[in-house]
Protein backbone atom coordinates (compact mmCIF):
# COMPACT_ATOMS: atom_id res chain seq x y z
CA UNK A 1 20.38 -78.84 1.86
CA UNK A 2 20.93 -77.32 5.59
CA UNK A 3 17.46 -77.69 6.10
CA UNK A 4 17.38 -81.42 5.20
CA UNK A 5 20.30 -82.59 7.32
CA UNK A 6 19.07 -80.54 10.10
CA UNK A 7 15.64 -82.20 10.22
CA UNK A 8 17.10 -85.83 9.27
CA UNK A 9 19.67 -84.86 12.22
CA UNK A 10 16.36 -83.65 14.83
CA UNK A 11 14.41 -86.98 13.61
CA UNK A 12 17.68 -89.30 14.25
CA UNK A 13 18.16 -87.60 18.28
CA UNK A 14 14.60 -87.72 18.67
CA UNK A 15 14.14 -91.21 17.50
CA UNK A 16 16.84 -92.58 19.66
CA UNK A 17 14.87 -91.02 22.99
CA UNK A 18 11.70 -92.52 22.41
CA UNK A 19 13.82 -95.88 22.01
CA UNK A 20 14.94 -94.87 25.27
CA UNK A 21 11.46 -95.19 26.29
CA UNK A 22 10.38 -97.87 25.14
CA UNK A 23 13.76 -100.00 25.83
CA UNK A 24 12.66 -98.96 29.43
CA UNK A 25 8.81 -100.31 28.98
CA UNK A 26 10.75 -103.63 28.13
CA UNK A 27 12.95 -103.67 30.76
CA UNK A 28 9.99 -103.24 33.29
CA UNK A 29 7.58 -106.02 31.43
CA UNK A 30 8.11 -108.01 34.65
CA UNK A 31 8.95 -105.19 37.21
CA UNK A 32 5.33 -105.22 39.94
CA UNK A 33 2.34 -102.52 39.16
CA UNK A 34 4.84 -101.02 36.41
CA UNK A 35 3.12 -98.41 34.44
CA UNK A 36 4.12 -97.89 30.54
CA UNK A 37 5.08 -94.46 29.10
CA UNK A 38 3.89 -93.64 25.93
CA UNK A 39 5.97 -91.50 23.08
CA UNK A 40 4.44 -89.01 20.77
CA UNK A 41 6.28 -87.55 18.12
CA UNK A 42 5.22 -83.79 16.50
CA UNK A 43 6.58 -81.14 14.64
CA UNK A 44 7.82 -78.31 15.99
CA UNK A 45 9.13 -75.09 14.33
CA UNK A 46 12.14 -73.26 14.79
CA UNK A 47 11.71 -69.74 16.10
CA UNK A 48 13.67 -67.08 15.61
CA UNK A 49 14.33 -63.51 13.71
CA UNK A 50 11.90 -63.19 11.24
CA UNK A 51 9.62 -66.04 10.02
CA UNK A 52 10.48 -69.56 11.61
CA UNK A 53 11.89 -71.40 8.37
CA UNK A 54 12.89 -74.67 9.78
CA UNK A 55 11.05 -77.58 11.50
CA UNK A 56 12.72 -80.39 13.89
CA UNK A 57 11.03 -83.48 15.10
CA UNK A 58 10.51 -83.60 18.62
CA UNK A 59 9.30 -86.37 20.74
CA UNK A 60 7.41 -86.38 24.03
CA UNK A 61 5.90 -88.20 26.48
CA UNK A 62 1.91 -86.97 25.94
CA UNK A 63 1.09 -89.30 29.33
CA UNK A 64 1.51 -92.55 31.29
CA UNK A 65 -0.57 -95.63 30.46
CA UNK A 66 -3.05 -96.13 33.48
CA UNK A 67 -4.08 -98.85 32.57
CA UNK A 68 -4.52 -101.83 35.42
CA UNK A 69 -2.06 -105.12 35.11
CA UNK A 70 -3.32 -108.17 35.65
CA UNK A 71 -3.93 -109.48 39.38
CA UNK A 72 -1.82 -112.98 39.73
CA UNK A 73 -2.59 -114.26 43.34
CA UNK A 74 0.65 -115.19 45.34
CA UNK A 75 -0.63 -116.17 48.90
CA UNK A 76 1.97 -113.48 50.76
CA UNK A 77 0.63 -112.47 53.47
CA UNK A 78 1.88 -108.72 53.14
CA UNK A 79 1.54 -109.15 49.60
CA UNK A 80 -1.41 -106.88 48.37
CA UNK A 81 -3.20 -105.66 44.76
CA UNK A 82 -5.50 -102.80 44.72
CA UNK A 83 -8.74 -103.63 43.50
CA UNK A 84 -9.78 -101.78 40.56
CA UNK A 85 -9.38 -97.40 40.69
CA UNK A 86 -6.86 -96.29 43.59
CA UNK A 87 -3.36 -95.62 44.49
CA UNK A 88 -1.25 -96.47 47.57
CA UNK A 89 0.04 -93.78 49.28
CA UNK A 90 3.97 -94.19 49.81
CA UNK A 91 6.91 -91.59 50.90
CA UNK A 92 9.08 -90.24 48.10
CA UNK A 93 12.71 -90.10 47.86
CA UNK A 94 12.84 -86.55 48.53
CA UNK A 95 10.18 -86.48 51.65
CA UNK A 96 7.19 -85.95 49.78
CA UNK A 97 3.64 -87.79 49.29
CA UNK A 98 3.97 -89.90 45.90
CA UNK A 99 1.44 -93.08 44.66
CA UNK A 100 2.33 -96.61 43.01
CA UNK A 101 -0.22 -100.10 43.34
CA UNK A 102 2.74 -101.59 43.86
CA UNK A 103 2.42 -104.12 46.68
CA UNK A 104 5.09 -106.23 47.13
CA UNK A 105 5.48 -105.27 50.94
CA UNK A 106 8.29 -106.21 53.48
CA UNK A 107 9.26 -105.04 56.82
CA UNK A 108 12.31 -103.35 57.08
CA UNK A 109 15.03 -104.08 60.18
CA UNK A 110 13.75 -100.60 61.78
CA UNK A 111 9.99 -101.82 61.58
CA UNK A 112 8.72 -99.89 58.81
CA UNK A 113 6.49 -101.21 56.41
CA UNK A 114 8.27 -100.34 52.71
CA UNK A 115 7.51 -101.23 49.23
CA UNK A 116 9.46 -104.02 47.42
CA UNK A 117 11.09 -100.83 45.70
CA UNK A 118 12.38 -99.53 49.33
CA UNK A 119 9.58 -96.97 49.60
CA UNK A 120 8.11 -96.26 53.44
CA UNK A 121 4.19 -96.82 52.75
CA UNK A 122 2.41 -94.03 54.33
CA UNK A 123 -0.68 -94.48 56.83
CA UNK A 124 -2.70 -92.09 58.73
CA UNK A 125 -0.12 -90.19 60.57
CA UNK A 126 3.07 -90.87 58.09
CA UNK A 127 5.19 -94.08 57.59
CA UNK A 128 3.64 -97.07 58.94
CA UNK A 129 5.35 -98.57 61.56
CA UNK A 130 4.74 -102.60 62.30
CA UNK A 131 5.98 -104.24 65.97
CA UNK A 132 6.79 -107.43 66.42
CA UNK A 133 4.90 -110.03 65.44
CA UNK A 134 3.68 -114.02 64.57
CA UNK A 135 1.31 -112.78 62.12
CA UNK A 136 0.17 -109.58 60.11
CA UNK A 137 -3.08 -109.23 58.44
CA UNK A 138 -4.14 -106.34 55.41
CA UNK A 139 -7.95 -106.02 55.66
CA UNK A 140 -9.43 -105.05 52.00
CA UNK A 141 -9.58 -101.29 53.42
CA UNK A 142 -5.94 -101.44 54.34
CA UNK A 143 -6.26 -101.86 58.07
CA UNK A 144 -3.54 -103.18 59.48
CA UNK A 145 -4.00 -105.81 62.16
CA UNK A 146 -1.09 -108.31 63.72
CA UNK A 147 -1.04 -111.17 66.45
CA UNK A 148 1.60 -109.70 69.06
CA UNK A 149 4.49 -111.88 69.87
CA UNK A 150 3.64 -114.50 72.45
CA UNK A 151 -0.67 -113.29 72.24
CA UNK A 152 -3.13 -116.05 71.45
CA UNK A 153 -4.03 -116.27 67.38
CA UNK A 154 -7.52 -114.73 68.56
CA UNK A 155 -5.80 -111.76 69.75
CA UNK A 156 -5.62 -108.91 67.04
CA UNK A 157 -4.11 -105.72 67.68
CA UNK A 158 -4.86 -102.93 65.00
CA UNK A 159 -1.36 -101.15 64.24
CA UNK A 160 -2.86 -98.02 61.44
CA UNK A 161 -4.62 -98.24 58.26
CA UNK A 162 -2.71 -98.03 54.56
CA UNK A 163 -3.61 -94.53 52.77
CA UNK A 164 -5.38 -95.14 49.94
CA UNK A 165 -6.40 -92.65 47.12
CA UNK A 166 -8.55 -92.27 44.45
CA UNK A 167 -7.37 -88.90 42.52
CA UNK A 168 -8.90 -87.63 39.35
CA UNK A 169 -6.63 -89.63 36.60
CA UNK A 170 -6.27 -86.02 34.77
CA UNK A 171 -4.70 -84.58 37.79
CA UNK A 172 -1.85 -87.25 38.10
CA UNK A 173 1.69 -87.30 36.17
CA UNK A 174 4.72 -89.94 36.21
CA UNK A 175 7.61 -88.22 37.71
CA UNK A 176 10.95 -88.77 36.96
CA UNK A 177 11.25 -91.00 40.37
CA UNK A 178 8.72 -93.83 38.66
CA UNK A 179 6.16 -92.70 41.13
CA UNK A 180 2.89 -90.82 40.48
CA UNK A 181 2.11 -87.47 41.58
CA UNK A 182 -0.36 -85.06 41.79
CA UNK A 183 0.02 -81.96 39.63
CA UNK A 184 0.78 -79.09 41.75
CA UNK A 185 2.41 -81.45 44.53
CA UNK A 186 -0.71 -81.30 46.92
CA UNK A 187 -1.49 -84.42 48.26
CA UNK A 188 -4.52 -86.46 47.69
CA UNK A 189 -6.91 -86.97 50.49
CA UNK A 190 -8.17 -90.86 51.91
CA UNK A 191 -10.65 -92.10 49.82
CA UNK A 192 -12.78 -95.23 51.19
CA UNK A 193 -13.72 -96.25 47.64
CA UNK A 194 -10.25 -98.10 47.36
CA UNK A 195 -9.84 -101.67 48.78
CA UNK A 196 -7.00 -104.09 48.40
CA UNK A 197 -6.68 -108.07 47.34
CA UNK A 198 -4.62 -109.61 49.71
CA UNK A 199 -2.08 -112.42 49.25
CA UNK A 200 -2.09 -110.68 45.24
CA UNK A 201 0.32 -108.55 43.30
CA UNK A 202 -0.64 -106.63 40.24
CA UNK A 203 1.52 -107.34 37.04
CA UNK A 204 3.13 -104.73 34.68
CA UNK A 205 0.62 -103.27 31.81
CA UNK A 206 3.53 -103.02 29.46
CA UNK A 207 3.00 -105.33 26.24
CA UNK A 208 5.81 -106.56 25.43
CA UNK A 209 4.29 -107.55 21.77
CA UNK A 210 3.84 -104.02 20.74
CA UNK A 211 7.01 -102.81 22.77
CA UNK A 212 9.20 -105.03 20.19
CA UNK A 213 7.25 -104.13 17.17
CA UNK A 214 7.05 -100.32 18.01
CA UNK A 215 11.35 -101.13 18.76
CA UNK A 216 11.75 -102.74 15.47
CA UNK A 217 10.47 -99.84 13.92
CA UNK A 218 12.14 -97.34 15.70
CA UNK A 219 15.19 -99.04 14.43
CA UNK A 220 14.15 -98.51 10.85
CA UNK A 221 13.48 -95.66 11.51
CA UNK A 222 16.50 -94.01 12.92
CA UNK A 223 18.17 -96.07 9.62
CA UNK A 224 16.19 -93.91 7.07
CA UNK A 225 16.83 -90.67 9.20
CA UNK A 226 20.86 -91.67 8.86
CA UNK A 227 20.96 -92.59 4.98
CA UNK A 228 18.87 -88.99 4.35
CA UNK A 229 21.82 -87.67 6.48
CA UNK A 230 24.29 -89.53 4.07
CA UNK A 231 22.01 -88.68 0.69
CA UNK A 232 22.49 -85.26 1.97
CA UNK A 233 26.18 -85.14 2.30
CA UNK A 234 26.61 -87.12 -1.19
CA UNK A 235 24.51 -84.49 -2.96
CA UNK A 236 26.81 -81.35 -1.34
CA UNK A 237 30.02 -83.18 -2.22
CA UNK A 238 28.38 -83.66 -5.68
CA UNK A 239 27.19 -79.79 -5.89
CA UNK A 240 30.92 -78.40 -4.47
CA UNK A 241 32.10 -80.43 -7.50
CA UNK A 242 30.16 -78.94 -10.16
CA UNK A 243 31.00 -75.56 -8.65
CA UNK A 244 34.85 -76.23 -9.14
CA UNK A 245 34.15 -77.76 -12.98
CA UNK A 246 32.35 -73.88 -13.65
């Protein structure tokens, strides 16, 4: 009867993190360029002296859904989508190179262009950095051009260019930041293939449809794994009375 409780238990701990995960895909339905996680659940034995004689559940995350949201055009002039493969290039928490299409884009008070996240977007020699100015273009290969303060409209002034890449999807993992990496940390080198929508945002690809149903039964789930728990303790209770009768 160990054995039973112990894999009810796994399957009731396990069940409750992939809810986890998917309570999160919900939560980011709205949330710009969000990319879905996707749960897996497998067996996996016990091992230990001698033979492994127990199995627990386990769940994992087997990869990130790629997939592109849709494209809803906003008219923001520092508002941009990436058009079809690519990633934008943007500066981690913790220093390093990291990718997202998310393009909700501000200016910061120090001049930097950032993410609507907070996230320094990286250009050809590190953050990108805007001056003053009555008016900023994004060119569809991420140039960066602006109208200095107090220059004629006609007079464009090219500030850097947006790194965009175009990594092998196989190569790239969700990190525990949001943000997508390369495996192995390297960073991924310009590609000119990529090109950007401007005055567009890309949506989330979570669907929030499936999201509820795959919740709903999650919740049924964890219910059966918690009555086998409490079938399990009935039936001990029942055998330690039978025991006392003899």
């Amino acid at each position: 009867m160990d054995r039973s409780l112990y894999v009810a238990m796994s399957g009731a701990k396990e069940t409750l993190y992939a809810q986890a995960s998917v309570n999160n895909n919900l939560a980011n339905a709205n949330t710009t360029a969000f990319k879905a996680d996707l749960e897996n659940f497998r067996s996996m034995p016990v091992f230990g002296p001698g033979h492994p004689g127990r199995v627990y559940a386990m769940d994992e995350r087997p990869m990130t859904d790629f997939t592109h949201g849709p494209i809803q055009t906003t008219g923001r002039e520092l508002d941009v989508a990436i058009d079809g493969e690519g990633w934008m290039a943007v500066q981690a928490p913790d220093g390093s190179e990291a990718y997202t299409r998310r393009g909700d884009l501000r200016i910061s008070p120090e001049g930097l262009l950032k993410t609507g996240d907070g996230l320094p977007v990286l250009g050809e020699n590190g953050p990108v950095a805007i001056p003053p100015a009555q008016k900023i273009d994004i060119a569809g290969d991420g140039t960066i051009s602006i109208v200095p303060l107090g220059e004629n409209p006609d007079v464009l002034a090219v500030v850097d260019r947006i790194k965009l890449v175009r990594p092998d999807p196989m190569q790239l993992e969700k990190g525990e930041d949001g943000l997508i990496h390369l495996k192995g940390g390297a960073p991924a080198t310009a590609d000119a293939r990529v090109t950007l929508v401007s005055g567009a945002l890309e949506g989330s690809n979570v669907n929030t449809v499936e999201a509820l149903v795959e919740m709903i039964e999650l919740g049924r789930r964890f219910e059966l794994q918690v009555k086998m728990m409490k079938t399990v303790e009935e039936d001990a209770a029942a055998t330690a009375r039978l025991l006392r009768m003899g």
